[in-house]
N, C-alpha and C. Protein backbone atom coordinates (compact mmCIF):
# COMPACT_ATOMS: atom_id res chain seq x y z
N UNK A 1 11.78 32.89 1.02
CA UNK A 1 12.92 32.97 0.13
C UNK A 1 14.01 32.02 0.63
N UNK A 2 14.41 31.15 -0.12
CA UNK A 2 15.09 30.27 0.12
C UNK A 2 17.46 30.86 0.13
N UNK A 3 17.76 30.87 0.88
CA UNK A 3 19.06 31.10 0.59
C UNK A 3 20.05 30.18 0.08
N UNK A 4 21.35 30.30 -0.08
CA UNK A 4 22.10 29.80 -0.96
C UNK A 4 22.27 28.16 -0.74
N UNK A 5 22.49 27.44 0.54
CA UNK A 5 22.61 25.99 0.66
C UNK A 5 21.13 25.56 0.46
N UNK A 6 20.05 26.41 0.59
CA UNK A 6 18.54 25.29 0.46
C UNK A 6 18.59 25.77 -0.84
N UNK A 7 18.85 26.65 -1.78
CA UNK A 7 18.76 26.28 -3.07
C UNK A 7 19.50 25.22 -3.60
N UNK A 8 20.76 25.21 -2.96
CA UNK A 8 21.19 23.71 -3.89
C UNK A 8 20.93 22.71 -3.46
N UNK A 9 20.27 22.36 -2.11
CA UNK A 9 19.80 21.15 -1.42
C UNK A 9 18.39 20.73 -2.55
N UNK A 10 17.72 22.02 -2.74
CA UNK A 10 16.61 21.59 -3.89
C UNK A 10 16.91 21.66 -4.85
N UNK A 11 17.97 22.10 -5.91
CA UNK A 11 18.27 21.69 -7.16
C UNK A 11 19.21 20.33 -7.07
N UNK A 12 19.84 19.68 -5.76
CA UNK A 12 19.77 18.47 -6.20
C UNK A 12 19.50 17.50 -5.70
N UNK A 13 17.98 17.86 -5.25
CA UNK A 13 16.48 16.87 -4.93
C UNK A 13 16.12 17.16 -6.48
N UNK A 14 16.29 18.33 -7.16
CA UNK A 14 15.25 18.27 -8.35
C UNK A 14 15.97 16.93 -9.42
N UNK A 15 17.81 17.62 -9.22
CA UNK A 15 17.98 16.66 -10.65
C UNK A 15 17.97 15.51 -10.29
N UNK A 16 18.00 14.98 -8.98
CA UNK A 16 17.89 13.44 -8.67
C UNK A 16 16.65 12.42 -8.73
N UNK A 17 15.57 12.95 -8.38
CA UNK A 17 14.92 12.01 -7.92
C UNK A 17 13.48 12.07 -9.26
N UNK A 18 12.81 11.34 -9.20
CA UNK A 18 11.76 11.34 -10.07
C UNK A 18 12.25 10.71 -11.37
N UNK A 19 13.40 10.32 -11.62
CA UNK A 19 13.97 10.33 -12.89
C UNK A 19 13.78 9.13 -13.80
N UNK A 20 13.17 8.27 -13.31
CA UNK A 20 12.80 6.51 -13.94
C UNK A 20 11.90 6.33 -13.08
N UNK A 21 10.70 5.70 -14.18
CA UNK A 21 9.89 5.19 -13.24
C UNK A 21 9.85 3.72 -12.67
N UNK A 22 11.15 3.33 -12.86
CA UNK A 22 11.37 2.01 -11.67
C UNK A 22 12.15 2.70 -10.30
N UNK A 23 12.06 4.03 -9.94
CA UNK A 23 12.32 4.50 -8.57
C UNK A 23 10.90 4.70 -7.91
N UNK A 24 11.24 3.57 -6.85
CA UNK A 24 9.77 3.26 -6.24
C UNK A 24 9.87 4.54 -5.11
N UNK A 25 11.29 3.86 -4.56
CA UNK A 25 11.50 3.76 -2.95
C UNK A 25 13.03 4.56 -3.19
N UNK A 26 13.03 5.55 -2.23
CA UNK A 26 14.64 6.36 -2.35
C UNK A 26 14.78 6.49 -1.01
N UNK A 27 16.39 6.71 -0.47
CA UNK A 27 16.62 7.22 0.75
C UNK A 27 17.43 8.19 -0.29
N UNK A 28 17.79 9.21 1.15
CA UNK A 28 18.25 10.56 0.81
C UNK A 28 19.04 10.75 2.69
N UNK A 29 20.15 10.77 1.81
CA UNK A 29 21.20 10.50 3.25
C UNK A 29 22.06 12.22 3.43
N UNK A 30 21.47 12.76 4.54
CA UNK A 30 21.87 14.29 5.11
C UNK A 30 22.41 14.38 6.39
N UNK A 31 23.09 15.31 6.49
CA UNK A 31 24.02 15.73 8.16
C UNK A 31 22.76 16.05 8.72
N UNK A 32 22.77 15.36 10.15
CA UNK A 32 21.30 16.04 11.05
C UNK A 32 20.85 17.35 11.15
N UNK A 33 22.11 18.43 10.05
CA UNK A 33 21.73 19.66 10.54
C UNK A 33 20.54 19.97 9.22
N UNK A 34 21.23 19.01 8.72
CA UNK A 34 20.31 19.23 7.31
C UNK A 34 18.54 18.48 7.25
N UNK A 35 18.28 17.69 8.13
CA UNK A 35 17.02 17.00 8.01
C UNK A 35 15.82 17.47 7.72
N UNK A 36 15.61 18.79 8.20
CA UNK A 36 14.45 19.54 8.52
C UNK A 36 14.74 20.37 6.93
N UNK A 37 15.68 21.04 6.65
CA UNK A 37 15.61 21.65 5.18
C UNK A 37 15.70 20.65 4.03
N UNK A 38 15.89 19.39 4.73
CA UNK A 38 15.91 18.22 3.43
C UNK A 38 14.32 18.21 3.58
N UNK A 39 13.65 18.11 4.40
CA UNK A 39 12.25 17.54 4.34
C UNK A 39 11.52 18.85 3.79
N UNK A 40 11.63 19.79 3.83
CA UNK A 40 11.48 20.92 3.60
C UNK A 40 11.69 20.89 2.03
N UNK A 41 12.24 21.24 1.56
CA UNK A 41 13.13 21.06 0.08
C UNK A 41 12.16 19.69 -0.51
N UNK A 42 12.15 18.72 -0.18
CA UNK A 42 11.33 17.63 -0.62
C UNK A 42 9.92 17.89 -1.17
N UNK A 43 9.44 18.53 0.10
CA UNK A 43 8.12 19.22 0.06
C UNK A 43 7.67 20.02 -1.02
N UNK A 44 8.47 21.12 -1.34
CA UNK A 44 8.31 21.66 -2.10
C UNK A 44 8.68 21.36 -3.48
N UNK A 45 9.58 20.39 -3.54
CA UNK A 45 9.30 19.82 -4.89
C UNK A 45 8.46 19.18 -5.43
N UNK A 46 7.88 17.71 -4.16
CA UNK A 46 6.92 17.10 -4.74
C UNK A 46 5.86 17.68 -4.97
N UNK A 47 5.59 18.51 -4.08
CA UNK A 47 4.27 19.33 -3.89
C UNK A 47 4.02 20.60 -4.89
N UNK A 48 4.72 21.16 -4.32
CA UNK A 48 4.98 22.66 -5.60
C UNK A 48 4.72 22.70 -6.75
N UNK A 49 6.12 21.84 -7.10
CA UNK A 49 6.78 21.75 -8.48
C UNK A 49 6.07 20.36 -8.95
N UNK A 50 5.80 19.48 -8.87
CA UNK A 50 4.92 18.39 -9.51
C UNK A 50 3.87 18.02 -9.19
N UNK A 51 3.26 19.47 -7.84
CA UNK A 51 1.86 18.89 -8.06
C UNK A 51 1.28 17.29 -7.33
N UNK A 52 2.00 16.92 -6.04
CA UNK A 52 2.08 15.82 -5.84
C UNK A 52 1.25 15.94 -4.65
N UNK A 53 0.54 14.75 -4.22
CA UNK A 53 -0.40 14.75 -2.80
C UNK A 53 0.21 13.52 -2.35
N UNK A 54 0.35 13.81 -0.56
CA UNK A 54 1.17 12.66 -0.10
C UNK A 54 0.82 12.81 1.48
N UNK A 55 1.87 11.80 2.30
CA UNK A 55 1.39 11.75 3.63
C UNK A 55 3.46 12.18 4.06
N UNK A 56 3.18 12.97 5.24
CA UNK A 56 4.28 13.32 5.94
C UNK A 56 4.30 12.40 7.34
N UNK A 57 4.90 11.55 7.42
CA UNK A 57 5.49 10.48 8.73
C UNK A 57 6.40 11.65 9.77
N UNK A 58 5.59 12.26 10.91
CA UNK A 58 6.26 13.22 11.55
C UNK A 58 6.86 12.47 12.80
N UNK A 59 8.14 12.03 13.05
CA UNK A 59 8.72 11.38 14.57
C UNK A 59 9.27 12.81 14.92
N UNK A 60 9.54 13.70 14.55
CA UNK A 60 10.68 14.71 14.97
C UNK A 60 9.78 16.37 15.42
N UNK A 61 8.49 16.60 14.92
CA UNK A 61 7.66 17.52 15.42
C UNK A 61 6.19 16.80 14.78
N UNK A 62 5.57 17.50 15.64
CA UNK A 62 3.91 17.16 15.62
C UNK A 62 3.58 17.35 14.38
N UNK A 63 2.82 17.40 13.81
CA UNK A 63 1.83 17.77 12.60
C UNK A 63 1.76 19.04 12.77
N UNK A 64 1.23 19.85 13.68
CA UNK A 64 1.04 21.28 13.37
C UNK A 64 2.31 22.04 13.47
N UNK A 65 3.43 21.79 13.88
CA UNK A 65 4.64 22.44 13.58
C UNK A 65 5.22 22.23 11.94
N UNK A 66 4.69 20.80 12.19
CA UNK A 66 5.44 20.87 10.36
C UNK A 66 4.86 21.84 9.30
N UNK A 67 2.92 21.23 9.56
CA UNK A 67 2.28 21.80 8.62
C UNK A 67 2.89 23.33 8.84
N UNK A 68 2.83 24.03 9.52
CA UNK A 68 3.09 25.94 9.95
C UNK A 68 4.88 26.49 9.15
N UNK A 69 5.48 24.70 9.40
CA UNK A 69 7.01 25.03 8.45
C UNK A 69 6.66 24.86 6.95
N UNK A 70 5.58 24.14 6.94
CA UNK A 70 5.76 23.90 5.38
C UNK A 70 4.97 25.35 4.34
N UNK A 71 3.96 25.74 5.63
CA UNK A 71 3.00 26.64 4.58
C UNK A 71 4.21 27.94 4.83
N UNK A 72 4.98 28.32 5.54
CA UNK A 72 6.01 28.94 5.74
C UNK A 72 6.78 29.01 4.78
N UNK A 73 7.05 28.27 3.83
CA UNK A 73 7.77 28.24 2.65
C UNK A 73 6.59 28.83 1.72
N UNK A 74 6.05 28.63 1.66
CA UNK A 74 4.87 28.54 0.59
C UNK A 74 4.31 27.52 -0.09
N UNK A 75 4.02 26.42 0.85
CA UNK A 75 3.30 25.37 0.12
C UNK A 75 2.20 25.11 0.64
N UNK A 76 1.25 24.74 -0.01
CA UNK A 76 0.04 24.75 0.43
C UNK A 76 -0.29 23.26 1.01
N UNK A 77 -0.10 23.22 2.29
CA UNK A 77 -0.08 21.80 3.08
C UNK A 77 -1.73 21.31 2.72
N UNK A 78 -2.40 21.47 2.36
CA UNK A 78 -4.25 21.04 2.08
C UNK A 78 -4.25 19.92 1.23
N UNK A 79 -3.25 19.67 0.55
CA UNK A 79 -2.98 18.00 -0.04
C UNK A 79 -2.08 17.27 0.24
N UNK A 80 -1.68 17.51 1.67
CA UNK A 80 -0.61 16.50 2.71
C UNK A 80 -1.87 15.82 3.95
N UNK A 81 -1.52 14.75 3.59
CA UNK A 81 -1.81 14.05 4.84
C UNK A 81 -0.90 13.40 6.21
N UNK A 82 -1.07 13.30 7.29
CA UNK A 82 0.22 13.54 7.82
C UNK A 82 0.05 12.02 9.33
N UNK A 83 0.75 11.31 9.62
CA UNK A 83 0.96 10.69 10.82
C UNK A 83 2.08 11.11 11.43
N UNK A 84 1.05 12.06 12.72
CA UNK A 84 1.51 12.17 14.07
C UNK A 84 2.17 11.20 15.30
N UNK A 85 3.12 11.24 15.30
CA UNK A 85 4.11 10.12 16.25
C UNK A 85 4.24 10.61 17.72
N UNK A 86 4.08 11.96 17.47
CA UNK A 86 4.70 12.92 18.58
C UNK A 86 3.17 13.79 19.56
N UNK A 87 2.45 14.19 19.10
CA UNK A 87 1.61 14.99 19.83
C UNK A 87 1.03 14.47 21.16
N UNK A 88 0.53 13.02 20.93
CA UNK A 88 -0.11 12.01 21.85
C UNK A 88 1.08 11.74 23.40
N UNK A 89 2.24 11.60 22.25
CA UNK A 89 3.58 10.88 22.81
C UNK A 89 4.02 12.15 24.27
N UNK A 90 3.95 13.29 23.65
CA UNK A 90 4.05 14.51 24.38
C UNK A 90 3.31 14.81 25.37
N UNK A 91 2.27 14.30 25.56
CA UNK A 91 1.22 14.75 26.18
C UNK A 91 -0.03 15.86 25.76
N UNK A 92 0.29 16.09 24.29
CA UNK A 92 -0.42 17.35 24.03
C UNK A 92 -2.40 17.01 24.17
N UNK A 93 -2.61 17.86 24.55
CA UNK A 93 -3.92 17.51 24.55
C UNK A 93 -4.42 17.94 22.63
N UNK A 94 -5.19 16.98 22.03
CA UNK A 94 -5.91 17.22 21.06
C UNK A 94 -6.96 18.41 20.28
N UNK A 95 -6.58 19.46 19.47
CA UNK A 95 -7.35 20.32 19.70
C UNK A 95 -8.88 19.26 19.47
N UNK A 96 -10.03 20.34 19.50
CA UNK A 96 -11.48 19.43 19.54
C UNK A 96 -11.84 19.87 17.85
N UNK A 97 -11.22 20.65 16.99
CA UNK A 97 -11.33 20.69 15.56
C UNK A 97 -9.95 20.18 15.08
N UNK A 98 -9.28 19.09 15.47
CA UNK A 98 -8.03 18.82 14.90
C UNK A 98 -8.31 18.19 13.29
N UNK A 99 -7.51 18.75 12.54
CA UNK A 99 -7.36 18.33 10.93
C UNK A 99 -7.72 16.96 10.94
N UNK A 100 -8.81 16.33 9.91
CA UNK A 100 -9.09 15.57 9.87
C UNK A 100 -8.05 14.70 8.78
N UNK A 101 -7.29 15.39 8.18
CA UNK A 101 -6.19 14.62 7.84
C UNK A 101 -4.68 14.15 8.56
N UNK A 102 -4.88 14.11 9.81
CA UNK A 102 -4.11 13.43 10.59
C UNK A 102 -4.45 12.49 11.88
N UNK A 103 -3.09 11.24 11.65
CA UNK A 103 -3.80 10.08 11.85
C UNK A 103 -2.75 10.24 13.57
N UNK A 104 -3.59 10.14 14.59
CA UNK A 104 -2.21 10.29 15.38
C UNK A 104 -2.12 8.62 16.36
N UNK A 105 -0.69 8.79 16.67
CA UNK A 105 -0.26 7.34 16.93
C UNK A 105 0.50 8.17 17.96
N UNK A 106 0.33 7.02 19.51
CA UNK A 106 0.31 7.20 20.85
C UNK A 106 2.28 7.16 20.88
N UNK A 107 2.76 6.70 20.29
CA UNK A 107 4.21 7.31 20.97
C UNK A 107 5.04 6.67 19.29
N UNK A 108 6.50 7.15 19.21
CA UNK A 108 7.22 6.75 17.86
C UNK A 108 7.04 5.44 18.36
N UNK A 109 7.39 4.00 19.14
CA UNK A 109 7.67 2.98 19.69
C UNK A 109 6.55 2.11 19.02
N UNK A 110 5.69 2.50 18.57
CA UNK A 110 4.07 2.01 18.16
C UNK A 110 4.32 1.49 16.64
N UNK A 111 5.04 0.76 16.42
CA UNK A 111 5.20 0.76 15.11
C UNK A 111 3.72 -0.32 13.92
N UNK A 112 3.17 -0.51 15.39
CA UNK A 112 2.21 -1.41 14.81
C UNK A 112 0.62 -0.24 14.44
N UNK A 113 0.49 1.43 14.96
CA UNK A 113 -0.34 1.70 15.08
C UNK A 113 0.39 2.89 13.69
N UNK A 114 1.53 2.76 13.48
CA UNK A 114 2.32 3.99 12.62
C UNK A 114 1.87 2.80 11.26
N UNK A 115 2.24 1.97 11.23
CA UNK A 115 2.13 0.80 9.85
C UNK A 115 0.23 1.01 9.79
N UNK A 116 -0.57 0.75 10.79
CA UNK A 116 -2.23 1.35 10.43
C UNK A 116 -2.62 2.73 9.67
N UNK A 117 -1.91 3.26 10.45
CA UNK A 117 -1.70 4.81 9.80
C UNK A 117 -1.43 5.41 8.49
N UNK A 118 -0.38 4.96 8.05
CA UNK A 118 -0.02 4.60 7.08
C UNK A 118 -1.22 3.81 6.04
N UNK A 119 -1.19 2.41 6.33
CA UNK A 119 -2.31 1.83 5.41
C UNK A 119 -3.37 2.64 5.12
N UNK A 120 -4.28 3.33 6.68
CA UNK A 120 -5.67 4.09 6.16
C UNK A 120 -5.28 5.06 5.09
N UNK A 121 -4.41 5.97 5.60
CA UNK A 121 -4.03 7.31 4.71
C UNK A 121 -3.66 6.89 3.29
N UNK A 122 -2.90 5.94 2.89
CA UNK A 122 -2.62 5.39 1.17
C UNK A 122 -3.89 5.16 0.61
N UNK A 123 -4.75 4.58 1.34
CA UNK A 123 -6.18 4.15 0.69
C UNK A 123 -6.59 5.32 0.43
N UNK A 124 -6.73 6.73 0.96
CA UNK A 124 -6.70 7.82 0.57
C UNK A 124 -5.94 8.41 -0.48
N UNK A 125 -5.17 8.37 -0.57
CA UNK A 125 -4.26 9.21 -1.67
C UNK A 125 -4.73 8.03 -3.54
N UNK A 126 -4.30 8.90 -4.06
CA UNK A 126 -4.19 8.07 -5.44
C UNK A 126 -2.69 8.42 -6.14
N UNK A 127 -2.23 7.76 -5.65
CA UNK A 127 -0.56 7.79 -6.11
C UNK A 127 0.30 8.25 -4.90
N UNK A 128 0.69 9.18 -5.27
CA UNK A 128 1.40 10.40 -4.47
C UNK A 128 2.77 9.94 -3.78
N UNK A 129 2.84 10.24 -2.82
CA UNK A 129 4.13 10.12 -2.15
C UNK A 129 4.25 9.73 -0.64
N UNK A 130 5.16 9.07 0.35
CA UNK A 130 5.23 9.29 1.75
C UNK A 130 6.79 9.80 1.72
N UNK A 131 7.02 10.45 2.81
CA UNK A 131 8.38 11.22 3.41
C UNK A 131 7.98 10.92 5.03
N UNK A 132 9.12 9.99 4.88
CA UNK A 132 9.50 9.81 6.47
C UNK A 132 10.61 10.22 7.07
N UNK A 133 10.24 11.24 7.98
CA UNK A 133 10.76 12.49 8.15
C UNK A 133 12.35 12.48 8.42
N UNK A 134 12.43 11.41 9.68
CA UNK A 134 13.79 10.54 10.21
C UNK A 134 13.74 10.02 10.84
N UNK A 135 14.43 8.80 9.82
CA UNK A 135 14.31 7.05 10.41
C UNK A 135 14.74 7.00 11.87
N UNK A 136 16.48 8.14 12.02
CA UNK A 136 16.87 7.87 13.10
C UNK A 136 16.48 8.24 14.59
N UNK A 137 15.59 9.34 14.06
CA UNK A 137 14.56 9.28 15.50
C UNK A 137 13.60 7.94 15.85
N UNK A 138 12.99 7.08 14.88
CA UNK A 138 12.25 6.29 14.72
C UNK A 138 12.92 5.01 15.65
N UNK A 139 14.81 5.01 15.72
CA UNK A 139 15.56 4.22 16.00
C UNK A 139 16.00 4.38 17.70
N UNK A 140 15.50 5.22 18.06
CA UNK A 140 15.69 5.51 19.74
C UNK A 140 14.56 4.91 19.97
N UNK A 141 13.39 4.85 19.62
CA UNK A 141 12.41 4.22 20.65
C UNK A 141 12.25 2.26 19.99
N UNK A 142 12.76 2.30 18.65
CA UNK A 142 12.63 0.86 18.36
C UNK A 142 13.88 -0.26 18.40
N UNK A 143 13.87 -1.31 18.02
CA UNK A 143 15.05 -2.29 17.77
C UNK A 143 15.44 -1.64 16.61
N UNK A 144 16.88 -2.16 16.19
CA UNK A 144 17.09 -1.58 15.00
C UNK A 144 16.64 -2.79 14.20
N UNK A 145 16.50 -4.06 14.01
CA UNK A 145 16.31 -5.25 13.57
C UNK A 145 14.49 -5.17 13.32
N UNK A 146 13.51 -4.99 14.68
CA UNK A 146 12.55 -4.75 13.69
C UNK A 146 12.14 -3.57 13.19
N UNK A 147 13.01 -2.53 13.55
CA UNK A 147 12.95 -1.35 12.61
C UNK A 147 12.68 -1.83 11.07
N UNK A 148 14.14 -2.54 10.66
CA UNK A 148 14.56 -2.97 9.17
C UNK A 148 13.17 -3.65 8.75
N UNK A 149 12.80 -4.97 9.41
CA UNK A 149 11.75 -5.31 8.69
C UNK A 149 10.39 -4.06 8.55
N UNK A 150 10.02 -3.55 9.81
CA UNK A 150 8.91 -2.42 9.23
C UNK A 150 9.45 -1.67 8.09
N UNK A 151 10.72 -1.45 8.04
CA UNK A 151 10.67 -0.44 6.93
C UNK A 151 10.56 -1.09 5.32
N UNK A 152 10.90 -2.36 5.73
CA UNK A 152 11.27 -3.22 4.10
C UNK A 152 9.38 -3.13 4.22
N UNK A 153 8.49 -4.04 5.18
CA UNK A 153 7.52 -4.05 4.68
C UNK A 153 6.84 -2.71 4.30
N UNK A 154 7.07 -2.07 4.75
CA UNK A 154 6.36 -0.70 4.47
C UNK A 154 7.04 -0.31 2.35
N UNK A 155 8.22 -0.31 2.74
CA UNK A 155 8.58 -0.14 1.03
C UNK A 155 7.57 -1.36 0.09
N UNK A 156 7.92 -2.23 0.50
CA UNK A 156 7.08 -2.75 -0.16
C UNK A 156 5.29 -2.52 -0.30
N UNK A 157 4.55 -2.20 0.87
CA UNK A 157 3.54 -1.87 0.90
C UNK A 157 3.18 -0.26 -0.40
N UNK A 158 4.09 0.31 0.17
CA UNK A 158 4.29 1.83 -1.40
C UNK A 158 4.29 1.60 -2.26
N UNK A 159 5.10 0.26 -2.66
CA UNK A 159 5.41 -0.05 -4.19
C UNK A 159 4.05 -1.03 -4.41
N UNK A 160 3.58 -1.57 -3.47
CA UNK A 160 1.94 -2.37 -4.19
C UNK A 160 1.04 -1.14 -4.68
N UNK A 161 1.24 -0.31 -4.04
CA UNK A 161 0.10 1.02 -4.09
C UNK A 161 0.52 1.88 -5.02
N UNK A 162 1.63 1.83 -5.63
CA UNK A 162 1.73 3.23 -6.62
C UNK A 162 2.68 4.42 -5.72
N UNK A 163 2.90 4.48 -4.46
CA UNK A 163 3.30 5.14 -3.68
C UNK A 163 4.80 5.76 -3.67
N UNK A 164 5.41 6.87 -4.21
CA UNK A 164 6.67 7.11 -4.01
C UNK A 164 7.43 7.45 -2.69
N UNK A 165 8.06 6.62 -1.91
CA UNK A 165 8.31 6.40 -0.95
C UNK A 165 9.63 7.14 -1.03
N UNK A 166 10.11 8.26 0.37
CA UNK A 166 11.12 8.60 0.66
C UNK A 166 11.55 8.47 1.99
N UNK A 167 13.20 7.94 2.08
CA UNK A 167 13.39 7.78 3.50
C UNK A 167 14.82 8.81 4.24
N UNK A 168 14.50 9.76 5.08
CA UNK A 168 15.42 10.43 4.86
C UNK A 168 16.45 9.73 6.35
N UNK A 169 17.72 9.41 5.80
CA UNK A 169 18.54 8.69 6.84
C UNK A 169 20.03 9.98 6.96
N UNK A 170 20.39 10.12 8.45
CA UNK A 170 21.53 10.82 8.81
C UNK A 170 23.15 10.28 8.47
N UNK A 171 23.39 11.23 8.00
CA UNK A 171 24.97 10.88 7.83
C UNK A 171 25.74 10.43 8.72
N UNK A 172 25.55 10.47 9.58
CA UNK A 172 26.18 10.85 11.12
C UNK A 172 26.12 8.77 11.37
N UNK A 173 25.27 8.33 11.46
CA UNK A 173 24.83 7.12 11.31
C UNK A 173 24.75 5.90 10.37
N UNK A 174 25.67 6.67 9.04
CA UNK A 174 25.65 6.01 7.74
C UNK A 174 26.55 4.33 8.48
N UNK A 175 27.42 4.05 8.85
CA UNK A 175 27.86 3.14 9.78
C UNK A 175 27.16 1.81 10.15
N UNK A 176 25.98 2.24 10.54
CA UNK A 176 25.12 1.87 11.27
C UNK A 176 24.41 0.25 10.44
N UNK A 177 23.91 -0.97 10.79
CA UNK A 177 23.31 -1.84 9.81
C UNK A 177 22.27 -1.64 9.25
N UNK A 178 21.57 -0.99 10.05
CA UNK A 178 19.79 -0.81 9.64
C UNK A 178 20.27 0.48 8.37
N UNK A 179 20.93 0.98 8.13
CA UNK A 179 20.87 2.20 7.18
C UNK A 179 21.54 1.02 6.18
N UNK A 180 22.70 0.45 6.18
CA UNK A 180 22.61 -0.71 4.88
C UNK A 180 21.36 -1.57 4.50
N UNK A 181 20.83 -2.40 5.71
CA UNK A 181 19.17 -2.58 5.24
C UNK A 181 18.30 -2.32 4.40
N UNK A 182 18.11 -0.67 5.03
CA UNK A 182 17.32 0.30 4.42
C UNK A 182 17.79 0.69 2.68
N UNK A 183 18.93 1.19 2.96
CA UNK A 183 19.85 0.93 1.33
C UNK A 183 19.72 -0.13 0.28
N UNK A 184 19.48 -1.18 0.96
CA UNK A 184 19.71 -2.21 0.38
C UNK A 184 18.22 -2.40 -0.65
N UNK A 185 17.06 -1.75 -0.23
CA UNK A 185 15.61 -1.81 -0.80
C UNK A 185 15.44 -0.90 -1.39
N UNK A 186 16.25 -0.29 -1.49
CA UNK A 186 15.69 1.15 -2.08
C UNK A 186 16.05 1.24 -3.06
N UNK A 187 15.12 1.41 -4.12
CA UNK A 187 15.59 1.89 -5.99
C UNK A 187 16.44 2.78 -6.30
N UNK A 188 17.19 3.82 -5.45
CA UNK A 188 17.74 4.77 -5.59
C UNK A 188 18.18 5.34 -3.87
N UNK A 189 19.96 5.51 -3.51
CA UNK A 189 20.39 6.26 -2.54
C UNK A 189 21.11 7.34 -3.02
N UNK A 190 20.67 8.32 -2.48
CA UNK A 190 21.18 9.72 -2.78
C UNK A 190 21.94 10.12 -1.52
N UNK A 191 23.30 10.87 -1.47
CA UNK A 191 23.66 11.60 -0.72
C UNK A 191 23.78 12.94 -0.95
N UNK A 192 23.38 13.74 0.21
CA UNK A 192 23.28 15.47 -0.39
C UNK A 192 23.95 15.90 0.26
N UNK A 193 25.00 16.62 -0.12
CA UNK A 193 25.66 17.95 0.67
C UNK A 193 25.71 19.17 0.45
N UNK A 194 25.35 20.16 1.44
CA UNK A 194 25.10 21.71 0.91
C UNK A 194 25.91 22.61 1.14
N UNK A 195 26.94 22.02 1.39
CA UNK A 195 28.38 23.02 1.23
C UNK A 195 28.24 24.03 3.05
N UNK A 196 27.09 23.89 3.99
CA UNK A 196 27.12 23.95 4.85
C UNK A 196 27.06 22.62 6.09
N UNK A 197 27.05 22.13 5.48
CA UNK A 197 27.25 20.57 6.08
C UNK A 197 28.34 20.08 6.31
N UNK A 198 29.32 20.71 5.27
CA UNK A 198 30.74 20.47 5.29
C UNK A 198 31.89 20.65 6.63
């Protein structure tokens, strides 16, 4: 059951996004307290409510924490595919039946094995979506300069494929160049506030 700020965090993910189909590529700009119920809230719209199959870009928890937050809401994570940034990076040892829908990549810093990851898993999907979870974790282990280009090529790589690409960037950091960059490609920037953010 969702309470009063994640209901309006998802009624306005609902009235925003999806709304033209020349929105390839969106960022969605939240207070860090908000990241995890923005990605959350996302989830359940694309997924839920439209029925959408996609890949989750995890820098901020492993794959099996997300997947356990997401079916936690009530979504049925079995048509998410997911790249792991973090499990390897941690040291976790691999279970020996780990989900064969996750691609895992040896630390966030890897941006060359996260961009593979990515490619295999789209060849998988037929349309759908990516949500990358947060850029600004992505930005402690990289440059911010070739951050910008992975992320432009990557938007662009979504938009060859059919792919609805989401990038969720912190408020806290709006300042910052790589978040104008990132802005700057994107078919659509949204800012959300949930009246607990305030």
């Amino acid at each position: 059951m969702m309470n009063q700020q994640d209901e309006i965090l998802y009624s306005k993910i609902e009235m925003t996004l999806l709304r033209s189909p020349l929105e390839a590529i969106v960022s969605i700009t939240v207070k860090s307290t908000e990241v995890l119920n923005s990605d959350l809230a996302l989830l359940k719209f694309l997924v839920g409510e439209k029925n959408m199959s996609g890949i989750v870009v995890c820098v901020d928890r492993d794959y099996k924490q997300m997947k356990d937050l997401i079916e936690s809401i009530g979504i049925d994570s079995e048509s998410l595919l997911y790249i792991d940034a973090v499990t390897l990076y941690t040291g976790k040892e691999l279970e020996e039946n780990h989900h064969e829908n996750v691609f895992f990549v040896d630390s966030p810093s890897n941006l060359t094995f996260i961009d593979i990851g990515i490619t295999e898993l789209v060849e998988r999907l037929n349309g759908g979506f990516l949500i990358f979870d947060c850029l600004s974790s992505l930005k402690l282990y990289n440059n911010p300069k070739t951050l910008g280009v992975f992320m432009y090529d990557l938007a662009s790589k979504l938009r060859l494929e059919g792919v609805y690409g989401v990038i969720t960037l912190i408020e806290e950091d709006s300042g910052m160049e790589l978040h104008s960059t990132i802005k700057a490609f994107c078919d659509k920037n949204v800012v959300i506030k949930t009246g607990r953010d305030i």
